[in-house]
PDB file of N, CA and C in Angstrom:
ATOM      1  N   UNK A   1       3.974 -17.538 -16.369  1.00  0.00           N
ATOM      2  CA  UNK A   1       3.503 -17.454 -17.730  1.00  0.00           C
ATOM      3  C   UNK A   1       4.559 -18.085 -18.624  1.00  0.00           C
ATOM      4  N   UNK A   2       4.047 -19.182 -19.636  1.00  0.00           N
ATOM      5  CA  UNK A   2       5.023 -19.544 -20.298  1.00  0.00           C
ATOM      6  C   UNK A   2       4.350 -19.303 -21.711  1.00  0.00           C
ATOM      7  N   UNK A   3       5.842 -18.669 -22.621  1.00  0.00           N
ATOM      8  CA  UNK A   3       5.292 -17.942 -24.313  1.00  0.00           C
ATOM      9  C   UNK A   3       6.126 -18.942 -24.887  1.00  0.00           C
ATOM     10  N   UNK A   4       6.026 -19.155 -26.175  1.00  0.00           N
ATOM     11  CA  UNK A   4       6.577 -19.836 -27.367  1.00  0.00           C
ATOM     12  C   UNK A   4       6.549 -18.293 -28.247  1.00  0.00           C
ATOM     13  N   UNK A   5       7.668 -17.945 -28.814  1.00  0.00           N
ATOM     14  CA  UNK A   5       8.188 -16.880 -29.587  1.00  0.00           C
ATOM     15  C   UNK A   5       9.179 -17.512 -30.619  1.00  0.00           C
ATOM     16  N   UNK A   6       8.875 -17.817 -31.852  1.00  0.00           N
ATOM     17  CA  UNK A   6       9.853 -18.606 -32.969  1.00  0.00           C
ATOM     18  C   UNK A   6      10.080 -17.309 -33.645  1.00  0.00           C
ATOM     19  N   UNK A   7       9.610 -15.693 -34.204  1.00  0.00           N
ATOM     20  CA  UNK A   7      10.260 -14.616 -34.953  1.00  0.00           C
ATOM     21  C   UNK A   7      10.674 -13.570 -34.389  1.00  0.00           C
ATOM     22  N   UNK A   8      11.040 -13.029 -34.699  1.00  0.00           N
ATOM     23  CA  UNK A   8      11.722 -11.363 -34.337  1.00  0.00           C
ATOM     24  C   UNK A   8      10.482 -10.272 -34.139  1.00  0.00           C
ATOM     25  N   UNK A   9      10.513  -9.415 -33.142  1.00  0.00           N
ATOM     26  CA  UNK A   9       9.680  -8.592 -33.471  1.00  0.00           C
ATOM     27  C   UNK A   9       9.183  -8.057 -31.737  1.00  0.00           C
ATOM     28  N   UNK A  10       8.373  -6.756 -31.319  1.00  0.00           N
ATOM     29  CA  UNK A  10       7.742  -6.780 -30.219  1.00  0.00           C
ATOM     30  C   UNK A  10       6.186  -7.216 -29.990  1.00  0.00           C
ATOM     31  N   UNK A  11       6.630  -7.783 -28.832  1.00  0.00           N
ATOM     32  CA  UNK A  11       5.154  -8.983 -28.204  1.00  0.00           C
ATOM     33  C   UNK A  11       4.833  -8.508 -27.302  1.00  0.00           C
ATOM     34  N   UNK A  12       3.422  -8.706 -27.308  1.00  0.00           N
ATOM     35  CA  UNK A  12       2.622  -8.212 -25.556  1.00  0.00           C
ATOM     36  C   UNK A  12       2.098  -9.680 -25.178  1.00  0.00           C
ATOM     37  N   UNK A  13       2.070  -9.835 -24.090  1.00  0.00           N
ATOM     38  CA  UNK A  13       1.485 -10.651 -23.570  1.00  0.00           C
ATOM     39  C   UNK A  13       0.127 -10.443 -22.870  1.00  0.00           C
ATOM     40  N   UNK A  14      -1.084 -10.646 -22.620  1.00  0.00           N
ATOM     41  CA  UNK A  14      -2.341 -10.481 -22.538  1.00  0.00           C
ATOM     42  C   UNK A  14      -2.300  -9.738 -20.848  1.00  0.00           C
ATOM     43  N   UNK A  15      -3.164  -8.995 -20.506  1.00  0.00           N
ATOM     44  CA  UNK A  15      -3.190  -8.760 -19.162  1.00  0.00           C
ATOM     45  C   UNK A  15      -3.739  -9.333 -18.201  1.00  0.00           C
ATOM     46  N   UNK A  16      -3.114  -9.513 -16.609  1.00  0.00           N
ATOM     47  CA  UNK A  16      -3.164 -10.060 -15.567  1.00  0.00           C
ATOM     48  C   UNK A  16      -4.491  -9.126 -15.109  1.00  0.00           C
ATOM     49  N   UNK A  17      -5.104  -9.309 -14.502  1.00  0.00           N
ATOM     50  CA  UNK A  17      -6.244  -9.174 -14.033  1.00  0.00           C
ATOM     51  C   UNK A  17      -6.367  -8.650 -12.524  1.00  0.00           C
ATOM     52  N   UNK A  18      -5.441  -7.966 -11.787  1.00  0.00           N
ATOM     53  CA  UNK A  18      -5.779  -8.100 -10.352  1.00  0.00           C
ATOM     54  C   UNK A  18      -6.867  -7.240  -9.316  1.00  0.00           C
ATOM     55  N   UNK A  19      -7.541  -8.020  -8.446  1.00  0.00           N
ATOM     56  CA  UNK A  19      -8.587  -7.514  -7.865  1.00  0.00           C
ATOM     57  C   UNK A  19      -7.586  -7.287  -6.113  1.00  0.00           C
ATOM     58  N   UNK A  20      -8.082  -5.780  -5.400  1.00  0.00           N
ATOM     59  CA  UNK A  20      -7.760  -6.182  -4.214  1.00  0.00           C
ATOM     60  C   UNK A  20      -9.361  -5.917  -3.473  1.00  0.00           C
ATOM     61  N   UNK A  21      -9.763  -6.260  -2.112  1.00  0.00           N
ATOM     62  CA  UNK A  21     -10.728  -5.987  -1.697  1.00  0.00           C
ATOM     63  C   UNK A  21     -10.392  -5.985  -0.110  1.00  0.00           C
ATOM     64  N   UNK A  22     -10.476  -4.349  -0.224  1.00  0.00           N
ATOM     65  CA  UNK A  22      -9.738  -3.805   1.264  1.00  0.00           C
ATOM     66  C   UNK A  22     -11.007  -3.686   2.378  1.00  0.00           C
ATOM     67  N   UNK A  23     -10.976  -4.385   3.189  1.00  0.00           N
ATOM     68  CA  UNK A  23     -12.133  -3.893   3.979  1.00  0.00           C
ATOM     69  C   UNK A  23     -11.937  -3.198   5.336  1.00  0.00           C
ATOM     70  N   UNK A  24     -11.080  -2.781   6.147  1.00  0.00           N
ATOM     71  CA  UNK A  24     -10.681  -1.972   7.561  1.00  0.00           C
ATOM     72  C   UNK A  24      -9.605  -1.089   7.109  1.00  0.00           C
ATOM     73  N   UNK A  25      -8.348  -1.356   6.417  1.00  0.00           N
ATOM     74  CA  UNK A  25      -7.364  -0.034   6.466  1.00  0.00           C
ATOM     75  C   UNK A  25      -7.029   0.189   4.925  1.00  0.00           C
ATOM     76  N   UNK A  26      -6.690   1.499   4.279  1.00  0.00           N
ATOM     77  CA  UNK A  26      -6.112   1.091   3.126  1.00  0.00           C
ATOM     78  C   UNK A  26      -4.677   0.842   3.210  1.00  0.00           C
ATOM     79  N   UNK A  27      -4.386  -0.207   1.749  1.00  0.00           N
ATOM     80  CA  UNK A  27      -2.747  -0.800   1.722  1.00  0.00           C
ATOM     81  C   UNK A  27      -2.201  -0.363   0.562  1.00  0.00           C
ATOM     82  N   UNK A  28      -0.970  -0.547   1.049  1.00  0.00           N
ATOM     83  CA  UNK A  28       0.311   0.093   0.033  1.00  0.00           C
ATOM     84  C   UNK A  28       0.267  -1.479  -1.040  1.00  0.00           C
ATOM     85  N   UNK A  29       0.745  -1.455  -2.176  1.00  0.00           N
ATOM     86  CA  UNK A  29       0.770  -2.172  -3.232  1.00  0.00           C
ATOM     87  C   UNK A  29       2.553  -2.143  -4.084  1.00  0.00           C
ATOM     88  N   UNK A  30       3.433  -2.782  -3.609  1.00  0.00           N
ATOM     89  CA  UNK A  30       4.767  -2.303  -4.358  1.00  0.00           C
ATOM     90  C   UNK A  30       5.219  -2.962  -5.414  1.00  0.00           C
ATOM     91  N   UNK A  31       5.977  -3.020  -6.072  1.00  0.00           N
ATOM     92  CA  UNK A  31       6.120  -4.114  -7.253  1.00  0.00           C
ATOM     93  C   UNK A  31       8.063  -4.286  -7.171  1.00  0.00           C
ATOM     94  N   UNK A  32       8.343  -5.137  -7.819  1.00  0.00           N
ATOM     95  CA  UNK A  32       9.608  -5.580  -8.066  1.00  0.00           C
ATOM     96  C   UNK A  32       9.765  -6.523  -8.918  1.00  0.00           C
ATOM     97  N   UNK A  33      10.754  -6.467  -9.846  1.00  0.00           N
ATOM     98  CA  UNK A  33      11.243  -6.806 -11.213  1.00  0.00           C
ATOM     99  C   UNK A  33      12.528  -7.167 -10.989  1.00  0.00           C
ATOM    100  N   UNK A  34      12.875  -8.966 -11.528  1.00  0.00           N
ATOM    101  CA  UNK A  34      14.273  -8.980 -11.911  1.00  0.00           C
ATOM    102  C   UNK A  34      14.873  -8.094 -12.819  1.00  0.00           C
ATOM    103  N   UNK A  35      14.285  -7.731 -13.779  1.00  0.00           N
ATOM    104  CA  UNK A  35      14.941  -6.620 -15.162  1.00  0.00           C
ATOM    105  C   UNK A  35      14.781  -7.545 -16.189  1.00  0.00           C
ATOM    106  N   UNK A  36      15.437  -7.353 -16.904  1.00  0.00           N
ATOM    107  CA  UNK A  36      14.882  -8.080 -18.479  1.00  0.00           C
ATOM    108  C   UNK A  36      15.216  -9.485 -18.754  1.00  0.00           C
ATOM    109  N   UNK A  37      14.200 -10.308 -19.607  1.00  0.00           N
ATOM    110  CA  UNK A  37      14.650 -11.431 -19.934  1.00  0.00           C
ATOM    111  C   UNK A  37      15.963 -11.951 -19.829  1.00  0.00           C
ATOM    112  N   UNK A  38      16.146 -12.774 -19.335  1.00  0.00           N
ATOM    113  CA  UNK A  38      17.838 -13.173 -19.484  1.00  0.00           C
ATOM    114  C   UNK A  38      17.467 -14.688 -19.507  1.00  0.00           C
ATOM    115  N   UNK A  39      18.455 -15.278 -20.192  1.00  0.00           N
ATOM    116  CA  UNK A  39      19.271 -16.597 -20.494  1.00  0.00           C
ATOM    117  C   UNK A  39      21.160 -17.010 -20.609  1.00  0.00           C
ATOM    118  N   UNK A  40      21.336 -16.841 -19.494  1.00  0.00           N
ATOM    119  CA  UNK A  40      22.720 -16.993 -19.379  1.00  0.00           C
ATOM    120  C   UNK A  40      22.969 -15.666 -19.478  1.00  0.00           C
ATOM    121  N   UNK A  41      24.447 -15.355 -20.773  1.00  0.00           N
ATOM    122  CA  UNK A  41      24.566 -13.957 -20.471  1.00  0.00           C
ATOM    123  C   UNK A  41      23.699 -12.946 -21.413  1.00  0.00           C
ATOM    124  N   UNK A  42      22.386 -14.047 -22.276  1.00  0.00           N
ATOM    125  CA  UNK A  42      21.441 -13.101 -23.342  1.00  0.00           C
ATOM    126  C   UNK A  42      20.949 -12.360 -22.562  1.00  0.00           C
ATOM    127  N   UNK A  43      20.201 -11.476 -23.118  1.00  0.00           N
ATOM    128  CA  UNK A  43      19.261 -10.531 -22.499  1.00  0.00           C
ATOM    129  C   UNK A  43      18.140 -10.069 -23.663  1.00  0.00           C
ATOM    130  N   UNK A  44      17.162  -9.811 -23.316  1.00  0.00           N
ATOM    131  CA  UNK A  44      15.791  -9.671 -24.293  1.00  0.00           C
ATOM    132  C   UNK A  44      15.169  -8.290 -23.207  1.00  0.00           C
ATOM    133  N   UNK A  45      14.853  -7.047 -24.282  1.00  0.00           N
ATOM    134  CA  UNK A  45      14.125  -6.128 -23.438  1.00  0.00           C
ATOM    135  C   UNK A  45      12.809  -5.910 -23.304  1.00  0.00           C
ATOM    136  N   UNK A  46      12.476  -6.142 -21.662  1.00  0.00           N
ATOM    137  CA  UNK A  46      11.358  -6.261 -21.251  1.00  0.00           C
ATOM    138  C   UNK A  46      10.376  -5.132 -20.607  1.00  0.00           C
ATOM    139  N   UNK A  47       9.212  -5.067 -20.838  1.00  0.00           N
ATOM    140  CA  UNK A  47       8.477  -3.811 -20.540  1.00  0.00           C
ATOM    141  C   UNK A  47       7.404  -4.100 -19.410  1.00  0.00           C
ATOM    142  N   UNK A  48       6.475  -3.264 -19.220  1.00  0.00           N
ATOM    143  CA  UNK A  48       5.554  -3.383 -18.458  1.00  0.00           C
ATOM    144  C   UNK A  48       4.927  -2.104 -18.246  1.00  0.00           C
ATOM    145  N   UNK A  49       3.569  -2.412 -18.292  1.00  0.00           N
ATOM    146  CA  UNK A  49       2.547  -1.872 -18.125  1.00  0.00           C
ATOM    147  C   UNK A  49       1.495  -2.163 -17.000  1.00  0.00           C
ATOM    148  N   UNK A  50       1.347  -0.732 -16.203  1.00  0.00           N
ATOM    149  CA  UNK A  50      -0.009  -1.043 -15.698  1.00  0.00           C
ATOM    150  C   UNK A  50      -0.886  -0.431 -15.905  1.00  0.00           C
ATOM    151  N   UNK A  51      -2.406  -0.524 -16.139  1.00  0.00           N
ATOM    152  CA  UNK A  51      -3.291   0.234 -16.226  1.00  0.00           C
ATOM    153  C   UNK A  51      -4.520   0.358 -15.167  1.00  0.00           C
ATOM    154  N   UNK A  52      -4.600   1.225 -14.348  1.00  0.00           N
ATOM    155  CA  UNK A  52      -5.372   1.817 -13.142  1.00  0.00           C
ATOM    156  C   UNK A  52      -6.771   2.425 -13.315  1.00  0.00           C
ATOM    157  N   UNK A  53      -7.398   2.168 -13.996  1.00  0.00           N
ATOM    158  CA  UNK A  53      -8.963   2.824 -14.896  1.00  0.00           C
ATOM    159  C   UNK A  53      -9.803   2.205 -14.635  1.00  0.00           C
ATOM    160  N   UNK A  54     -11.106   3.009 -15.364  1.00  0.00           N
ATOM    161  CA  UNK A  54     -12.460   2.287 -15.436  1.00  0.00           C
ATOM    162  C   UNK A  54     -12.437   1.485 -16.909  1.00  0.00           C
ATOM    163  N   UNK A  55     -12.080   1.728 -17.675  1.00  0.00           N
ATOM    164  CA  UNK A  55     -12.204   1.129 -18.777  1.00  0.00           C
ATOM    165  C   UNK A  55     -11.962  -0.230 -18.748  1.00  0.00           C
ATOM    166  N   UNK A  56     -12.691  -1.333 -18.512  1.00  0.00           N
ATOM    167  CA  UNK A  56     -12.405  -2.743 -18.532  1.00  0.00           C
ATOM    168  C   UNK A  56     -11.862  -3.001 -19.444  1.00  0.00           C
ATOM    169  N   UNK A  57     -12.091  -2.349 -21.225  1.00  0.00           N
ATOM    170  CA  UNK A  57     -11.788  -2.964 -22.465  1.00  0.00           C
ATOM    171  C   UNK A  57     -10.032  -2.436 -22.727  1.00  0.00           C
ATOM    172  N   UNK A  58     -10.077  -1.628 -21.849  1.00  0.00           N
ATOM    173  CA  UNK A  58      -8.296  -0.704 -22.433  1.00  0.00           C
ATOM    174  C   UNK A  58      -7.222  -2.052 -22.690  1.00  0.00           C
ATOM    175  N   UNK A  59      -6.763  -1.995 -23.469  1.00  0.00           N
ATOM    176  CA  UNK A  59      -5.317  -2.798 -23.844  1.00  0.00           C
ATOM    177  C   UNK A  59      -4.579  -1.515 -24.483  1.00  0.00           C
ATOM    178  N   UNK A  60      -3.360  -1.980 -24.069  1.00  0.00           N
ATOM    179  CA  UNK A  60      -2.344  -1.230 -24.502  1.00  0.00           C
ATOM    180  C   UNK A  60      -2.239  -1.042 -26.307  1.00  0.00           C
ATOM    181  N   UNK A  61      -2.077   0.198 -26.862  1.00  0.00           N
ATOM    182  CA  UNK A  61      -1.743   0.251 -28.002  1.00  0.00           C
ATOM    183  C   UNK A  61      -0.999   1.373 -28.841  1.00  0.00           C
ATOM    184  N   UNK A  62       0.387   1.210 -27.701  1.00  0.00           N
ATOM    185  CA  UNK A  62       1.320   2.465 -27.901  1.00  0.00           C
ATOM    186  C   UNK A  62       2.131   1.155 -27.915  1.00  0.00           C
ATOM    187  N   UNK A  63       3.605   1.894 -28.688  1.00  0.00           N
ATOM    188  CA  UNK A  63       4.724   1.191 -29.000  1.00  0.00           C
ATOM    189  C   UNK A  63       5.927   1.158 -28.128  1.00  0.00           C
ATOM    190  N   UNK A  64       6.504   0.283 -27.547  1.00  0.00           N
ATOM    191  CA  UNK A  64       7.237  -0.020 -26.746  1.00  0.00           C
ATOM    192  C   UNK A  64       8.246   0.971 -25.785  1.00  0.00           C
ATOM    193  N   UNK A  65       8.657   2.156 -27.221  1.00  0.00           N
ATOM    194  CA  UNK A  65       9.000   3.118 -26.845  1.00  0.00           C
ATOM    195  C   UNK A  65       8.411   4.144 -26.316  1.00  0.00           C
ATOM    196  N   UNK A  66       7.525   4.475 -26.312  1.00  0.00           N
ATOM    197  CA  UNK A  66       6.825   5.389 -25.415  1.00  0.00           C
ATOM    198  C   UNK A  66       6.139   5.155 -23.893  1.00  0.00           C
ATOM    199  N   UNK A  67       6.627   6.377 -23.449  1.00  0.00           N
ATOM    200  CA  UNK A  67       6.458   6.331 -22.141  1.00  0.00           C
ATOM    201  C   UNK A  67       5.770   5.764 -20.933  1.00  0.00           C
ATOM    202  N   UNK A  68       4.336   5.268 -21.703  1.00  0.00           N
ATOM    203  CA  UNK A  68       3.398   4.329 -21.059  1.00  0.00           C
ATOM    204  C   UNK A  68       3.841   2.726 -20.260  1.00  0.00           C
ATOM    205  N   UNK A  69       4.687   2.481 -21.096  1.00  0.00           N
ATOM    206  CA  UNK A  69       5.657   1.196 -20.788  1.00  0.00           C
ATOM    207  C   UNK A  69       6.677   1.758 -19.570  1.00  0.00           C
ATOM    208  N   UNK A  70       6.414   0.627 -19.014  1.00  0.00           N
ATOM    209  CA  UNK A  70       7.970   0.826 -18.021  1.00  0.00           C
ATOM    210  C   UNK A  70       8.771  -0.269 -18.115  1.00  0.00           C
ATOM    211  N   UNK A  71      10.024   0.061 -17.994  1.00  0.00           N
ATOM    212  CA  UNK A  71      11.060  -1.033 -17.917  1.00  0.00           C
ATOM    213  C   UNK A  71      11.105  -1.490 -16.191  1.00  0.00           C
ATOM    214  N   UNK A  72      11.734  -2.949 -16.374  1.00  0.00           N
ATOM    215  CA  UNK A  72      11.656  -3.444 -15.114  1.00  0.00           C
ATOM    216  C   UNK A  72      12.642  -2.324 -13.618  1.00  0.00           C
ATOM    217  N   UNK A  73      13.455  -1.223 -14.113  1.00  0.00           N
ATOM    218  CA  UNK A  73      14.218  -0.809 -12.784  1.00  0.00           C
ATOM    219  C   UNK A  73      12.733   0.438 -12.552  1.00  0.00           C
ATOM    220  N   UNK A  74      12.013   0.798 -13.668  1.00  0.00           N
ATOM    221  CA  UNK A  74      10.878   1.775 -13.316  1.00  0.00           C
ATOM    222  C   UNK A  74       9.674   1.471 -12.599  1.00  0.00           C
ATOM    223  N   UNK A  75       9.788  -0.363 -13.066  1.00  0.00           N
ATOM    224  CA  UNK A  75       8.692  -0.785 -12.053  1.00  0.00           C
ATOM    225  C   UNK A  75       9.123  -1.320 -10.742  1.00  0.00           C
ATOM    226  N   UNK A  76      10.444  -1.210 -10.263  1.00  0.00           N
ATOM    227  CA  UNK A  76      10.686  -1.347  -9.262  1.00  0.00           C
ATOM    228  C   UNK A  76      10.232  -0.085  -8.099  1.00  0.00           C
ATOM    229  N   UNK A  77      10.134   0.943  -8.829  1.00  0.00           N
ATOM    230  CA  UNK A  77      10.174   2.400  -7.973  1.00  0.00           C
ATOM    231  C   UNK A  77       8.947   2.757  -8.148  1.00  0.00           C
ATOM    232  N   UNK A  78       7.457   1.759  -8.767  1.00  0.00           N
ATOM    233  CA  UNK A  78       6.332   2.017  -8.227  1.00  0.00           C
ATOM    234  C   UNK A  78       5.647   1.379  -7.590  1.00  0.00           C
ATOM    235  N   UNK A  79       4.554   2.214  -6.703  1.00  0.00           N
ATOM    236  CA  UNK A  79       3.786   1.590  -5.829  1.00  0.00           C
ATOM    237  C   UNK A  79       2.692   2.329  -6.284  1.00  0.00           C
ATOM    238  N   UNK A  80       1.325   1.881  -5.263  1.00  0.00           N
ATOM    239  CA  UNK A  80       0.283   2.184  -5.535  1.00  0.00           C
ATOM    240  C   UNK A  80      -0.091   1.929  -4.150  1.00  0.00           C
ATOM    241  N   UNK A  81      -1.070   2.608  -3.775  1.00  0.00           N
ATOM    242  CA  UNK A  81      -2.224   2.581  -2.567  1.00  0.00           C
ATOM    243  C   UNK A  81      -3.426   2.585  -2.940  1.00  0.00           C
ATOM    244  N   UNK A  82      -4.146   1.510  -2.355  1.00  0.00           N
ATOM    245  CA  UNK A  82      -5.469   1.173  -2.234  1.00  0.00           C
ATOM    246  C   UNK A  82      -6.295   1.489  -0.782  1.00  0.00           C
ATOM    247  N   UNK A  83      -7.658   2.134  -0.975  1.00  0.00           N
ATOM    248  CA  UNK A  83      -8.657   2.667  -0.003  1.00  0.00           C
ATOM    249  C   UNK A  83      -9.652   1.275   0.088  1.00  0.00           C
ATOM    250  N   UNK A  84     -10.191   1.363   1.006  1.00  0.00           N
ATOM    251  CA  UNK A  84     -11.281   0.576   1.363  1.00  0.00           C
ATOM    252  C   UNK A  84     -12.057   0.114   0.178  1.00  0.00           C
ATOM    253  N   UNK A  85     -12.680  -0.668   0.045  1.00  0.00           N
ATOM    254  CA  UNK A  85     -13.335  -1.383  -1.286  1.00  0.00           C
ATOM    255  C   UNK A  85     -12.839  -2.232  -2.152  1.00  0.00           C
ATOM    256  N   UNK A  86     -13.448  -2.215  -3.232  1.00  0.00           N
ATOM    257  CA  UNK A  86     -12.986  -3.010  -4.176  1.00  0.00           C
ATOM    258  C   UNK A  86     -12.584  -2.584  -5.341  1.00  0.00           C
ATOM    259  N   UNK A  87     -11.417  -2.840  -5.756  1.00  0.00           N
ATOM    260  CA  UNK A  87     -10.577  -2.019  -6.408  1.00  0.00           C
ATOM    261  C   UNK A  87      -9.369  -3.204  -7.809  1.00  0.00           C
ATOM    262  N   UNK A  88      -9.872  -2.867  -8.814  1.00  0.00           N
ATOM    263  CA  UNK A  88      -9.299  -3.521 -10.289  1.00  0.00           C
ATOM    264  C   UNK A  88      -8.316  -3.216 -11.186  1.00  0.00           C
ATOM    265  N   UNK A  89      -7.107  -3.521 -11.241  1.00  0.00           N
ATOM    266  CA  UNK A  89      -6.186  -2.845 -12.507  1.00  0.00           C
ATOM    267  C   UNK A  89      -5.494  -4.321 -12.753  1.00  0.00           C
ATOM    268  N   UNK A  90      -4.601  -4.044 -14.238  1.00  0.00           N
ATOM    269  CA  UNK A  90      -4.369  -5.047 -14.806  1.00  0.00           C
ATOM    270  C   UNK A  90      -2.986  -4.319 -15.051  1.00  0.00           C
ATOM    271  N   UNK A  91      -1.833  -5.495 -15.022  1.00  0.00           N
ATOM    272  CA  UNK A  91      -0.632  -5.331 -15.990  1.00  0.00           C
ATOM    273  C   UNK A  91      -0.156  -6.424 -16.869  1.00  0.00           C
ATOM    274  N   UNK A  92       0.635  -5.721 -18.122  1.00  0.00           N
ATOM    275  CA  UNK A  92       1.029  -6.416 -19.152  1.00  0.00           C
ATOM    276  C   UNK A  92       2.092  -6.692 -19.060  1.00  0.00           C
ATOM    277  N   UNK A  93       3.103  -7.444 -19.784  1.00  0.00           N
ATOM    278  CA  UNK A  93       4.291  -7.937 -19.868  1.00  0.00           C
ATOM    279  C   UNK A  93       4.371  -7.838 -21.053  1.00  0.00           C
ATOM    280  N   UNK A  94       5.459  -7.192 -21.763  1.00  0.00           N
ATOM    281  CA  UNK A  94       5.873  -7.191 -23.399  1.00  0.00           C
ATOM    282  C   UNK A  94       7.759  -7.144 -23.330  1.00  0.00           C
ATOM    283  N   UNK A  95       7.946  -7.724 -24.711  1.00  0.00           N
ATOM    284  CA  UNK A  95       9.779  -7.792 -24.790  1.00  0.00           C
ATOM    285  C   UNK A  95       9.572  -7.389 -26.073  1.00  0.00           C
ATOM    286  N   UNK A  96      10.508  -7.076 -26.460  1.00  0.00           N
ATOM    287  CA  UNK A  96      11.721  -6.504 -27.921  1.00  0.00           C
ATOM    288  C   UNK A  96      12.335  -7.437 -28.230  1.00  0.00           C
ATOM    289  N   UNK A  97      11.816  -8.641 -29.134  1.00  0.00           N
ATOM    290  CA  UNK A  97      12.974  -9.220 -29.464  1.00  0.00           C
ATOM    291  C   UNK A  97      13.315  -9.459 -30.797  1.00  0.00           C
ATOM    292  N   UNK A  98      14.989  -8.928 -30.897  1.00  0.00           N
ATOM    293  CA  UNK A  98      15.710  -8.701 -31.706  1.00  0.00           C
ATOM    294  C   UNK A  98      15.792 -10.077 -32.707  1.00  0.00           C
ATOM    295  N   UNK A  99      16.366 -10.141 -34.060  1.00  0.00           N
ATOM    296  CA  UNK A  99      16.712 -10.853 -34.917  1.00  0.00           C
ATOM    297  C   UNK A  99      17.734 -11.480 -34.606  1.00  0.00           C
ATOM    298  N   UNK A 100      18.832 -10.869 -33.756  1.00  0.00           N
ATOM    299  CA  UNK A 100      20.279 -11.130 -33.126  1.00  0.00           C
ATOM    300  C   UNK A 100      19.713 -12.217 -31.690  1.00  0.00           C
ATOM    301  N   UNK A 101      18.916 -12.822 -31.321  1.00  0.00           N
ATOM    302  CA  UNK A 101      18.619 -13.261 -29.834  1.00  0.00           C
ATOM    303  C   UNK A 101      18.882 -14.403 -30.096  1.00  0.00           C
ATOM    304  N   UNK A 102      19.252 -14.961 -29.286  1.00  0.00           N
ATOM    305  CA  UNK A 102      19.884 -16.557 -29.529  1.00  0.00           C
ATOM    306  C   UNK A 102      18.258 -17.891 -29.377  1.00  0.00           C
ATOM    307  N   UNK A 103      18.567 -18.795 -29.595  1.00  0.00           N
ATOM    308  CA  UNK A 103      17.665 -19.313 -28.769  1.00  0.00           C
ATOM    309  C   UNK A 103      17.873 -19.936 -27.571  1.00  0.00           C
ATOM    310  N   UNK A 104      16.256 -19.811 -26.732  1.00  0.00           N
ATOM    311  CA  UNK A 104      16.878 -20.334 -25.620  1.00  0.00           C
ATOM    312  C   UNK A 104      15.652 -20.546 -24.458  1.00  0.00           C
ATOM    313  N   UNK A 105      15.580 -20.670 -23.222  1.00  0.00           N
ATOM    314  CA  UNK A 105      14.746 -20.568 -22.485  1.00  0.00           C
ATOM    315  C   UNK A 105      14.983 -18.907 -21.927  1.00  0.00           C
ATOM    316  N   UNK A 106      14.088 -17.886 -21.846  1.00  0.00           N
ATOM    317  CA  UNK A 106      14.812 -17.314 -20.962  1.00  0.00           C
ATOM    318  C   UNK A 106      13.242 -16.547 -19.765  1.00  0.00           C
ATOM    319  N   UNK A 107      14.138 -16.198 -18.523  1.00  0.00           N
ATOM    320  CA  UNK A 107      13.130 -15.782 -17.568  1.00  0.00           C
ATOM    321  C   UNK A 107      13.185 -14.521 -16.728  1.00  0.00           C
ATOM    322  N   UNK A 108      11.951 -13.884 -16.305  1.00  0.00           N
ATOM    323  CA  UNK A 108      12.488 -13.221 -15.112  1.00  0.00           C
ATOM    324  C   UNK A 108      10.939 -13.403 -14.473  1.00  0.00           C
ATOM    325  N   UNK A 109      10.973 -12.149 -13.670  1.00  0.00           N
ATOM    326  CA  UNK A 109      10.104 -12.173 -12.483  1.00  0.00           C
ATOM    327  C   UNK A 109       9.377 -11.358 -11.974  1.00  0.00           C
ATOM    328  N   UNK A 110       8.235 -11.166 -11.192  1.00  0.00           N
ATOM    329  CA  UNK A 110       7.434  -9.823 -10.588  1.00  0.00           C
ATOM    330  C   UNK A 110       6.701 -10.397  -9.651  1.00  0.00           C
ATOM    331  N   UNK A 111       7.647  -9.417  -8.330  1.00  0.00           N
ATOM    332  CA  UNK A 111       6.791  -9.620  -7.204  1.00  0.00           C
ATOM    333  C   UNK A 111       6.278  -8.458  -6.627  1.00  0.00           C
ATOM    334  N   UNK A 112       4.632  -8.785  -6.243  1.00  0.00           N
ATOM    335  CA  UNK A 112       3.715  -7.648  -5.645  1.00  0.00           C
ATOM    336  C   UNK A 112       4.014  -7.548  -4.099  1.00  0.00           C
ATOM    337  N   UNK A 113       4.598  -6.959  -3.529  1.00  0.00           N
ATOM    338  CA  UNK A 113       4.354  -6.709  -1.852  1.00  0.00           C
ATOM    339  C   UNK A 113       3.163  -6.006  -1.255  1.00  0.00           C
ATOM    340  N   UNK A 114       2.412  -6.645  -0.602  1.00  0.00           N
ATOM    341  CA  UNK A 114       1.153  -5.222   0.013  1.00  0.00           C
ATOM    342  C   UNK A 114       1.281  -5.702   1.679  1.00  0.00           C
ATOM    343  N   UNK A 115       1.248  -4.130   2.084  1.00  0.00           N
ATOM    344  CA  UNK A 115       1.404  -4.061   3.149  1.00  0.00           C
ATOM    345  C   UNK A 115       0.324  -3.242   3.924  1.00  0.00           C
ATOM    346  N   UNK A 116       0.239  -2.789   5.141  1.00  0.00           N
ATOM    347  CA  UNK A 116      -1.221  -1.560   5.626  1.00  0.00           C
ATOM    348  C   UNK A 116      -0.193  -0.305   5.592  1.00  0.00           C
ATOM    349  N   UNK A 117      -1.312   0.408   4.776  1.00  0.00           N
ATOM    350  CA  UNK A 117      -0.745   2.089   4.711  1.00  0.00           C
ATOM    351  C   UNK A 117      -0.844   2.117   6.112  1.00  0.00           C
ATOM    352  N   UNK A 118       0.649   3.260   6.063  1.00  0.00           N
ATOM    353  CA  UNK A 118       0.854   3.931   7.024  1.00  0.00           C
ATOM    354  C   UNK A 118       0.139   5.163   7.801  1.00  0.00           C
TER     355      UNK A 118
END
């Protein structure tokens, strides 16, 4: 995903969409996060959200600080398991960025591991 951000302020970025469709065993689902924006030695704080529901229309609309958000070492320490079928949740990506942030390119990362439940 690439953003253009020219002011100060917190941003969400739109949600990812993911479908799994398990058909013989259910699988484990893990996640992993570099941690927050960085550019050299900047840093920009980064959040994340997932949402696990029926509600197709839900977008996030709590503020960065509250608990719904996870930071990237919280989304390292979740997983999820999926059962047979077909099965939909979405996550967001949002940062904090300060008036003090330099400019710059900056990046990180999220990788999904799925494996067969044990």
């Amino acid at each position: 995903i690439n953003i253009h951000v020219n002011m100060p302020g917190q941003w969400m970025i739109g949600d990812m969409q993911i479908e799994t469709d398990v058909d013989h065993a259910p699988i484990d689902i893990q996640f992993t996060a570099s941690g927050n924006l960085t550019w050299g030695t900047n840093s920009i704080p980064t959040y994340y959200q997932i949402y696990d529901g029926n509600n197709t229309s839900y977008v996030p609309n709590q503020p960065l600080n509250s608990n719904v958000w996870q930071t990237p070492s919280d989304l390292n320490a979740f997983s999820m398991t999926r059962g047979i079928g077909n099965h939909i949740f979405k996550i967001w990506f949002a940062m904090d960025v300060s008036r003090s942030v330099p400019k710059g390119i900056y990046t990180c990362w999220i990788q999904m591991s799925i494996a067969t439940h044990p």
